[in-house]
C-alpha atoms as a PDB file:
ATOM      1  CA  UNK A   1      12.442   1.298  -4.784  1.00  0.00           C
ATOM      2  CA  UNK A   2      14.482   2.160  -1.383  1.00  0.00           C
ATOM      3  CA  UNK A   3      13.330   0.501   1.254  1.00  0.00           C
ATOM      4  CA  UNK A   4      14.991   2.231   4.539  1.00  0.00           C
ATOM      5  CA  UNK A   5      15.451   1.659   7.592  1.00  0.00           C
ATOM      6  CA  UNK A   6      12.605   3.670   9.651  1.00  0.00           C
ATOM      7  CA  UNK A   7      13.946   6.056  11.941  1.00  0.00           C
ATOM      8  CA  UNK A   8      14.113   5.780  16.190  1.00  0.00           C
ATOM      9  CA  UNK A   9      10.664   7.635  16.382  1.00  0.00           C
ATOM     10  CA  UNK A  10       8.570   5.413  14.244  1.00  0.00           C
ATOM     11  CA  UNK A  11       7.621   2.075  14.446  1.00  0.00           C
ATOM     12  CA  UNK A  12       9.353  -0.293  12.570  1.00  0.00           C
ATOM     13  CA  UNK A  13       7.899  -0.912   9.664  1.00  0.00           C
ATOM     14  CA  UNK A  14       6.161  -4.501   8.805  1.00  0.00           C
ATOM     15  CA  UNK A  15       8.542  -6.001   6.471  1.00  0.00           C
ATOM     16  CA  UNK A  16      12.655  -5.835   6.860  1.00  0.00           C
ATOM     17  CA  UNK A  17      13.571  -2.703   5.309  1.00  0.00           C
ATOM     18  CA  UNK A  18      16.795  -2.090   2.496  1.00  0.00           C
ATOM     19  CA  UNK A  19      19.751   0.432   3.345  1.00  0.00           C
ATOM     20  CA  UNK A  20      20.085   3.443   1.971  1.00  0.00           C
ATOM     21  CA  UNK A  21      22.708   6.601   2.060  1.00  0.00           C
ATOM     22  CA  UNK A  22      22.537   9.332   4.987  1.00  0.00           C
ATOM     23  CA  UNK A  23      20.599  12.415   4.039  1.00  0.00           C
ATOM     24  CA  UNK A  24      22.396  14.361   0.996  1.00  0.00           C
ATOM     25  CA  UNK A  25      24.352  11.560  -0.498  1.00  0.00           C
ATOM     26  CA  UNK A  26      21.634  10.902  -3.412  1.00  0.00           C
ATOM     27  CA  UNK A  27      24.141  12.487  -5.908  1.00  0.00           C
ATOM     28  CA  UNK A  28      27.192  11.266  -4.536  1.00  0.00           C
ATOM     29  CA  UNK A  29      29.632   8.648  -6.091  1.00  0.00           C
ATOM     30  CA  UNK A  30      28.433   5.428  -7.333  1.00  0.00           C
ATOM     31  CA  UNK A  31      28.761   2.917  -4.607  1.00  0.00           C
ATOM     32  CA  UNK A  32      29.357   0.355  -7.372  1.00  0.00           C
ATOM     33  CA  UNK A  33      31.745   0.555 -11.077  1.00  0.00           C
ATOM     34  CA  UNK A  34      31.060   3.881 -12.522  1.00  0.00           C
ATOM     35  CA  UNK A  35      28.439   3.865 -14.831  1.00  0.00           C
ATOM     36  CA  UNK A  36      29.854   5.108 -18.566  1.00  0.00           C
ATOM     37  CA  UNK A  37      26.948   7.107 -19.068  1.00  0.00           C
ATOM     38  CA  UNK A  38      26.562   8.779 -15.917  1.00  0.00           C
ATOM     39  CA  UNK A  39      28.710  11.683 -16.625  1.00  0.00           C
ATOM     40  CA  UNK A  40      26.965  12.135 -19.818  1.00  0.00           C
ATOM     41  CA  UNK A  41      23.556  11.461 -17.455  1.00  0.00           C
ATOM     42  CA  UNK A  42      24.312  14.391 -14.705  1.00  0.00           C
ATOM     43  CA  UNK A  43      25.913  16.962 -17.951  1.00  0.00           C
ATOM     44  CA  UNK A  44      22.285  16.529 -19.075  1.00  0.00           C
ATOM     45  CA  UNK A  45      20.534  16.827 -16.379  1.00  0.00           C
ATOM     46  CA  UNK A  46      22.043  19.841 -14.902  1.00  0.00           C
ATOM     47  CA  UNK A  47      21.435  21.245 -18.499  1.00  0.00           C
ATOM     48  CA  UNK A  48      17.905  21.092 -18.567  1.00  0.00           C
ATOM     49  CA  UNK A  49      17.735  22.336 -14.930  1.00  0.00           C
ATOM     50  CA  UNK A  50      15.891  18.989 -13.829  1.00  0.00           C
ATOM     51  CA  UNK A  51      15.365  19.008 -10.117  1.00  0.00           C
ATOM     52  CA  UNK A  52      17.180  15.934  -7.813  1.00  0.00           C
ATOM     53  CA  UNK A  53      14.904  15.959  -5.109  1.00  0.00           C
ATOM     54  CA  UNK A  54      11.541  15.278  -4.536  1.00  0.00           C
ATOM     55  CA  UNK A  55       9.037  17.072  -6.701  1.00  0.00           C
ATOM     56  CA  UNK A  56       5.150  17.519  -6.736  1.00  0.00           C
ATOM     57  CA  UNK A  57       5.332  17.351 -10.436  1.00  0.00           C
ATOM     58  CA  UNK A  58       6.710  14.174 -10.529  1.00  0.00           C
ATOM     59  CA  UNK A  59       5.045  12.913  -7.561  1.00  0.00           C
ATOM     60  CA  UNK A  60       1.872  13.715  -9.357  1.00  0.00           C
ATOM     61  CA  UNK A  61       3.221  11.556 -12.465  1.00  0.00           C
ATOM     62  CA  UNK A  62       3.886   8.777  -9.826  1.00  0.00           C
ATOM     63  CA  UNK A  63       0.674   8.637  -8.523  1.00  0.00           C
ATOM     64  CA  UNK A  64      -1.127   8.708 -11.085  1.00  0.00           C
ATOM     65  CA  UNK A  65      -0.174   5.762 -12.678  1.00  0.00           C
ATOM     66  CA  UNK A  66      -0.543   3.874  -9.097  1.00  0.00           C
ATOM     67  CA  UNK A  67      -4.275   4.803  -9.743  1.00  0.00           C
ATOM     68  CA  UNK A  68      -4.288   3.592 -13.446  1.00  0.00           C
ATOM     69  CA  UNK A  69      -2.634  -0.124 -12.837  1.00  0.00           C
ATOM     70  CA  UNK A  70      -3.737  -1.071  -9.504  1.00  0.00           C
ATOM     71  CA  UNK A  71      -0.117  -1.499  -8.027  1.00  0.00           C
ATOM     72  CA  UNK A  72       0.187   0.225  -4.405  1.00  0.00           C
ATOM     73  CA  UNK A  73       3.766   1.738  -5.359  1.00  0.00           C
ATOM     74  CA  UNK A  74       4.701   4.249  -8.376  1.00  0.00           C
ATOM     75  CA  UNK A  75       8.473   6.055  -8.691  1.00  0.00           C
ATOM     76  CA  UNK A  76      10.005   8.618 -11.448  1.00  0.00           C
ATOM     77  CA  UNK A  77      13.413   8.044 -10.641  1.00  0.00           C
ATOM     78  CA  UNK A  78      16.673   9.408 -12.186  1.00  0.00           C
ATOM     79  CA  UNK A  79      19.856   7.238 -12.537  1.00  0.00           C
ATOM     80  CA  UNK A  80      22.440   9.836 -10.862  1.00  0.00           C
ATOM     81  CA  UNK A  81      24.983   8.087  -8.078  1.00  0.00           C
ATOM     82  CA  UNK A  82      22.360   6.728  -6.449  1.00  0.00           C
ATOM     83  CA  UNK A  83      18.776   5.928  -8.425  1.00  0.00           C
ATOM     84  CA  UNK A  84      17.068   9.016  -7.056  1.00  0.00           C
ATOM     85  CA  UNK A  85      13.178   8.695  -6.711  1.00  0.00           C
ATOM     86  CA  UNK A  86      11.979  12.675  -8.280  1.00  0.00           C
ATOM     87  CA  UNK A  87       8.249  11.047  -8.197  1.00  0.00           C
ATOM     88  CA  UNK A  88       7.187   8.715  -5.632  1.00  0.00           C
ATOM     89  CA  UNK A  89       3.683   7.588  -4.582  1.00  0.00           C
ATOM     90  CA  UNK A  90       3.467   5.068  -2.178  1.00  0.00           C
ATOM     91  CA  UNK A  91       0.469   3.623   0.429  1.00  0.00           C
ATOM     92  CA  UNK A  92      -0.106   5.927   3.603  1.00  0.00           C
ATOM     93  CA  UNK A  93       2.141   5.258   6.679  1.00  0.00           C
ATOM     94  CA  UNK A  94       0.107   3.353   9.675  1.00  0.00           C
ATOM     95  CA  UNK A  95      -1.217   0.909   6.231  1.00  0.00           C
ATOM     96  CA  UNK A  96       0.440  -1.756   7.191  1.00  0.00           C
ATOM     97  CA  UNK A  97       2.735  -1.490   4.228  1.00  0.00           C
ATOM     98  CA  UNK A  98       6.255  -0.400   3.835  1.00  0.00           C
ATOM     99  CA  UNK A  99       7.026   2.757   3.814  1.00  0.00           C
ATOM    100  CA  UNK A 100       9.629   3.585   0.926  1.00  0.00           C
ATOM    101  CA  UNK A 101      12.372   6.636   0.980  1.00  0.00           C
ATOM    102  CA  UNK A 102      14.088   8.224  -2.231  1.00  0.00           C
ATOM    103  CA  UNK A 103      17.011   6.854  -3.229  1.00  0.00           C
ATOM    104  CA  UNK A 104      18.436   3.207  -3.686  1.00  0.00           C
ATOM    105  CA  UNK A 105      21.829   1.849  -5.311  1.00  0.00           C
ATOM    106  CA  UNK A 106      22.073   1.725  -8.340  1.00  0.00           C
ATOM    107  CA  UNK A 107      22.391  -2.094  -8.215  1.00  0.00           C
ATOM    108  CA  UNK A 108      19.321  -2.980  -6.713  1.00  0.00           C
ATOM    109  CA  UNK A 109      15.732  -3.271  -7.821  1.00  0.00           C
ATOM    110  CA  UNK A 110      14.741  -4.277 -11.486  1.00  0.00           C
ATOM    111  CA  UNK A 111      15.748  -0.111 -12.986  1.00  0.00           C
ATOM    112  CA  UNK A 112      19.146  -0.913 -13.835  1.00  0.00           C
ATOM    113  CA  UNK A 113      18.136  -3.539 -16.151  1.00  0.00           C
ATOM    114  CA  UNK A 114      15.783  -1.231 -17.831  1.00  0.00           C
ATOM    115  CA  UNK A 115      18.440   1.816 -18.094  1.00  0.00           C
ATOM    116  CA  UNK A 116      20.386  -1.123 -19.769  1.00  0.00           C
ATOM    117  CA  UNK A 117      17.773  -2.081 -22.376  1.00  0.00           C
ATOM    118  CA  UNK A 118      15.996   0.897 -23.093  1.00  0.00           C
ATOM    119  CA  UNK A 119      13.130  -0.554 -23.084  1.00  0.00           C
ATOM    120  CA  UNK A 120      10.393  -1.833 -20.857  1.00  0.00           C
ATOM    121  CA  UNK A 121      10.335  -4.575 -18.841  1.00  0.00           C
ATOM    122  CA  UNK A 122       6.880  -5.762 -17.401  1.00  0.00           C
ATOM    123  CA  UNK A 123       7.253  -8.420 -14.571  1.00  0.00           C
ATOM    124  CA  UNK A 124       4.059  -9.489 -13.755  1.00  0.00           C
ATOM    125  CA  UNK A 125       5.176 -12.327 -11.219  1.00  0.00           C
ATOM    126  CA  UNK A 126       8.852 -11.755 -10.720  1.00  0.00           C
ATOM    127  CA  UNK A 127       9.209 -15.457  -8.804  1.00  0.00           C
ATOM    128  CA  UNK A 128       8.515 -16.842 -12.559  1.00  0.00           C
ATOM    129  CA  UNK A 129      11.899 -15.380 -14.058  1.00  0.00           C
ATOM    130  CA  UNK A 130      14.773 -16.985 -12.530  1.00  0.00           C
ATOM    131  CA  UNK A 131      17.103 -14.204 -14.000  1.00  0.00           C
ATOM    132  CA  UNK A 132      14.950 -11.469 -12.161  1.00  0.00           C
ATOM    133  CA  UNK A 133      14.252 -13.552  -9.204  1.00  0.00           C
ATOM    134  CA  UNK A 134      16.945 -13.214  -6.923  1.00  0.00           C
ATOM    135  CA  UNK A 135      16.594  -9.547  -6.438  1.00  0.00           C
ATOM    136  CA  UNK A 136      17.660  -8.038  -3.238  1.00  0.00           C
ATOM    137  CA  UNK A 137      14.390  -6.417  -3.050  1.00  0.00           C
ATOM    138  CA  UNK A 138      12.499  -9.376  -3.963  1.00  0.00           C
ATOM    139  CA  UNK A 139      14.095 -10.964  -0.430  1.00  0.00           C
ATOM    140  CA  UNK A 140      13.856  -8.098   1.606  1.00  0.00           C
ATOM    141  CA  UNK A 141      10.372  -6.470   0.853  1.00  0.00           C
ATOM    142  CA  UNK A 142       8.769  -9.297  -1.084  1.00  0.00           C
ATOM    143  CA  UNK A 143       7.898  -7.864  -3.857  1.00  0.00           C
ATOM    144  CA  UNK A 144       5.987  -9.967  -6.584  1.00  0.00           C
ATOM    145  CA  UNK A 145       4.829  -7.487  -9.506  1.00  0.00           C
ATOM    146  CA  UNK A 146       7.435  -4.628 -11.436  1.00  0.00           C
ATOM    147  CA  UNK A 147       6.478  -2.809 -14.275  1.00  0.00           C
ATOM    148  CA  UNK A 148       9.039  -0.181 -15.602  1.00  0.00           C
ATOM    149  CA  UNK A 149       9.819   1.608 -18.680  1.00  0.00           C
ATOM    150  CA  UNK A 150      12.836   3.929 -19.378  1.00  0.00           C
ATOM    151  CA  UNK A 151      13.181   7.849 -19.438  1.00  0.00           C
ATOM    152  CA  UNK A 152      14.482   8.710 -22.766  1.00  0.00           C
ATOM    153  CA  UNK A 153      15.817  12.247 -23.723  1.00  0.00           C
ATOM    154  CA  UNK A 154      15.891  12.943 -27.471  1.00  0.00           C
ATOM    155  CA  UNK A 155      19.934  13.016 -27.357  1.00  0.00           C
ATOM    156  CA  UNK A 156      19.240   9.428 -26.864  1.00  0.00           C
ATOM    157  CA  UNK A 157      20.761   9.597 -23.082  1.00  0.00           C
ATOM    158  CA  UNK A 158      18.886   7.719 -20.700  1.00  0.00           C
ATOM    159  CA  UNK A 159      17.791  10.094 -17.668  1.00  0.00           C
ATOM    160  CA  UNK A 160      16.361   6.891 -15.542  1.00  0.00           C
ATOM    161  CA  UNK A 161      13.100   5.018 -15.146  1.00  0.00           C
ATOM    162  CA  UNK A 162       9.356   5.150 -14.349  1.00  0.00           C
ATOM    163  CA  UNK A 163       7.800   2.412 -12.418  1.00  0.00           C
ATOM    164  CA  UNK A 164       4.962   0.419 -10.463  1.00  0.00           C
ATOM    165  CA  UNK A 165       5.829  -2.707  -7.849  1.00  0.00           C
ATOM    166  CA  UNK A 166       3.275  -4.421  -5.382  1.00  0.00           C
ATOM    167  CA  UNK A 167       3.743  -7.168  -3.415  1.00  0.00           C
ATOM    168  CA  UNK A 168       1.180  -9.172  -5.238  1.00  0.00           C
ATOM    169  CA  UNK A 169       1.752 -10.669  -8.910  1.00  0.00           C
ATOM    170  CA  UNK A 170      -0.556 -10.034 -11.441  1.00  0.00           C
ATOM    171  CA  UNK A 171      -1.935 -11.898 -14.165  1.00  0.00           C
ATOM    172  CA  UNK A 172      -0.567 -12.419 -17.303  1.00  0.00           C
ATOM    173  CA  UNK A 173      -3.350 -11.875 -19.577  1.00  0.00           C
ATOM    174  CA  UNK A 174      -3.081  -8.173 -17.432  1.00  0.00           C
ATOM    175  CA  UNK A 175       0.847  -7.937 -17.926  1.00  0.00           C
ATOM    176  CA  UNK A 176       0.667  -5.747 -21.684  1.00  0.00           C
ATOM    177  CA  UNK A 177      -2.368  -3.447 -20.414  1.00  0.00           C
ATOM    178  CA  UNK A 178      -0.171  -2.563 -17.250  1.00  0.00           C
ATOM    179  CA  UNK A 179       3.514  -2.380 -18.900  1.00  0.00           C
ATOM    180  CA  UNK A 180       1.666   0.087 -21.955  1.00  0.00           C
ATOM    181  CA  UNK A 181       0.544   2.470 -18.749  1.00  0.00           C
ATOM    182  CA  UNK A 182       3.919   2.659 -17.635  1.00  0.00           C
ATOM    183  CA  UNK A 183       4.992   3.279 -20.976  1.00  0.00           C
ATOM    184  CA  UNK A 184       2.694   6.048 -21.502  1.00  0.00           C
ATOM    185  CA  UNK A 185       3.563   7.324 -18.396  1.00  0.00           C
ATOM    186  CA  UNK A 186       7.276   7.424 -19.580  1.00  0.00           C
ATOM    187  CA  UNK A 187       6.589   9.338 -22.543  1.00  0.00           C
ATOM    188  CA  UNK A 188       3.839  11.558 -20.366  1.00  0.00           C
ATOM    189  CA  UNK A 189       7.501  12.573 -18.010  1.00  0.00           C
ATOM    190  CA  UNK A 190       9.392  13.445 -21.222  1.00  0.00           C
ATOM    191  CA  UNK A 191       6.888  15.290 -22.574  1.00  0.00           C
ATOM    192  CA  UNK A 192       6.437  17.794 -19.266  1.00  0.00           C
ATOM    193  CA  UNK A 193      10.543  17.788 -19.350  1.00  0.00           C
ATOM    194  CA  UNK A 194      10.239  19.096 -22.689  1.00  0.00           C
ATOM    195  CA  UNK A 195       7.387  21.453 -22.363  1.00  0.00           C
ATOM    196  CA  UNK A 196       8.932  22.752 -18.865  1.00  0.00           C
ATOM    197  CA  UNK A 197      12.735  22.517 -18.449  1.00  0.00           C
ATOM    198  CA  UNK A 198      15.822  23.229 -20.772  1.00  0.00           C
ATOM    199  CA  UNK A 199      14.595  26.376 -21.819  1.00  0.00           C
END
């Protein structure tokens, strides 16, 4: 979920925006306290060949579950330096809407706390958690709805996240059909990784 800055040529987009590295730092050094498991993370990575950059594979993962729950943004996104958006789907520019790039620190947004849990969190109205409240992109972008589930290899490493935000909440009688989507979606990712990289 980056949220940068638009550049001189385009119009600025509707909502204030979140920074984000210059072009090429996505794999660069954490900006924050090295992660443990990121050395592990990038060993694996580069092991199974997994692309860094944007991808129609995982841009078609991404978008697809945007279609199945409703909510107007979707990211596969891989914990490296930087959380580093592989899959993104996101509303057409000139929608009114923000328009997201492809990376984001690693301590903002709602992934890290999934990466930490290994498992999924579904936040159907993140203004009803205190703990998940004061999010820096819950100020910036005002986002209200997060589903996200983590990425995890059969080692047991966790590669990252899938996820859905939208700037409106969403019910809680809606909250377990949208977090299983993203769940299935999660497993969907492995799956292709399996079937297509590593060999």
């Amino acid at each position: 979920m980056t949220f940068p800055s638009s550049p001189a040529h385009h119009p600025a987009p509707p909502t204030h925006s979140l920074p984000y590295p210059q072009h090429g730092a996505a794999a660069a050094a954490p900006a924050v306290a090295p992660d443990p498991s990121l050395a592990e993370r990038y060993e694996l990575i580069t092991r199974l060949g997994l692309p860094t950059q944007a991808h129609p594979d995982f841009d078609k993962f991404a978008r697809t579950m945007t279609e199945q729950t409703g909510l107007l943004y979707g990211f596969v996104n891989l914990f490296l330096g930087q959380q580093t958006f592989v899959g993104l789907h996101q509303p057409p520019a000139g929608s009114g809407h923000v328009t997201i790039g492809r990376t984001m620190s690693v301590d903002h947004g709602w992934c890290p706390e999934v990466v930490d849990r290994k498992k999924a969190l579904p936040l159907p109205d993140v203004h009803a958690s205190p703990r998940f409240a004061g999010n820096h992109v819950v100020d910036a972008v005002g986002i209200r709805a997060y589903f996200g589930a983590p990425l995890i290899h059969d080692s047991g490493t966790v590669l990252g996240t899938v996820c859905v935000i939208d700037p409106d909440k969403r019910s809680l009688s809606d909250a377990r059909r949208l977090r299983d989507i993203v769940i299935e979606t999660g497993r969907d990712v492995m799956d292709h990784i399996a079937n297509h990289y590593g060999h």
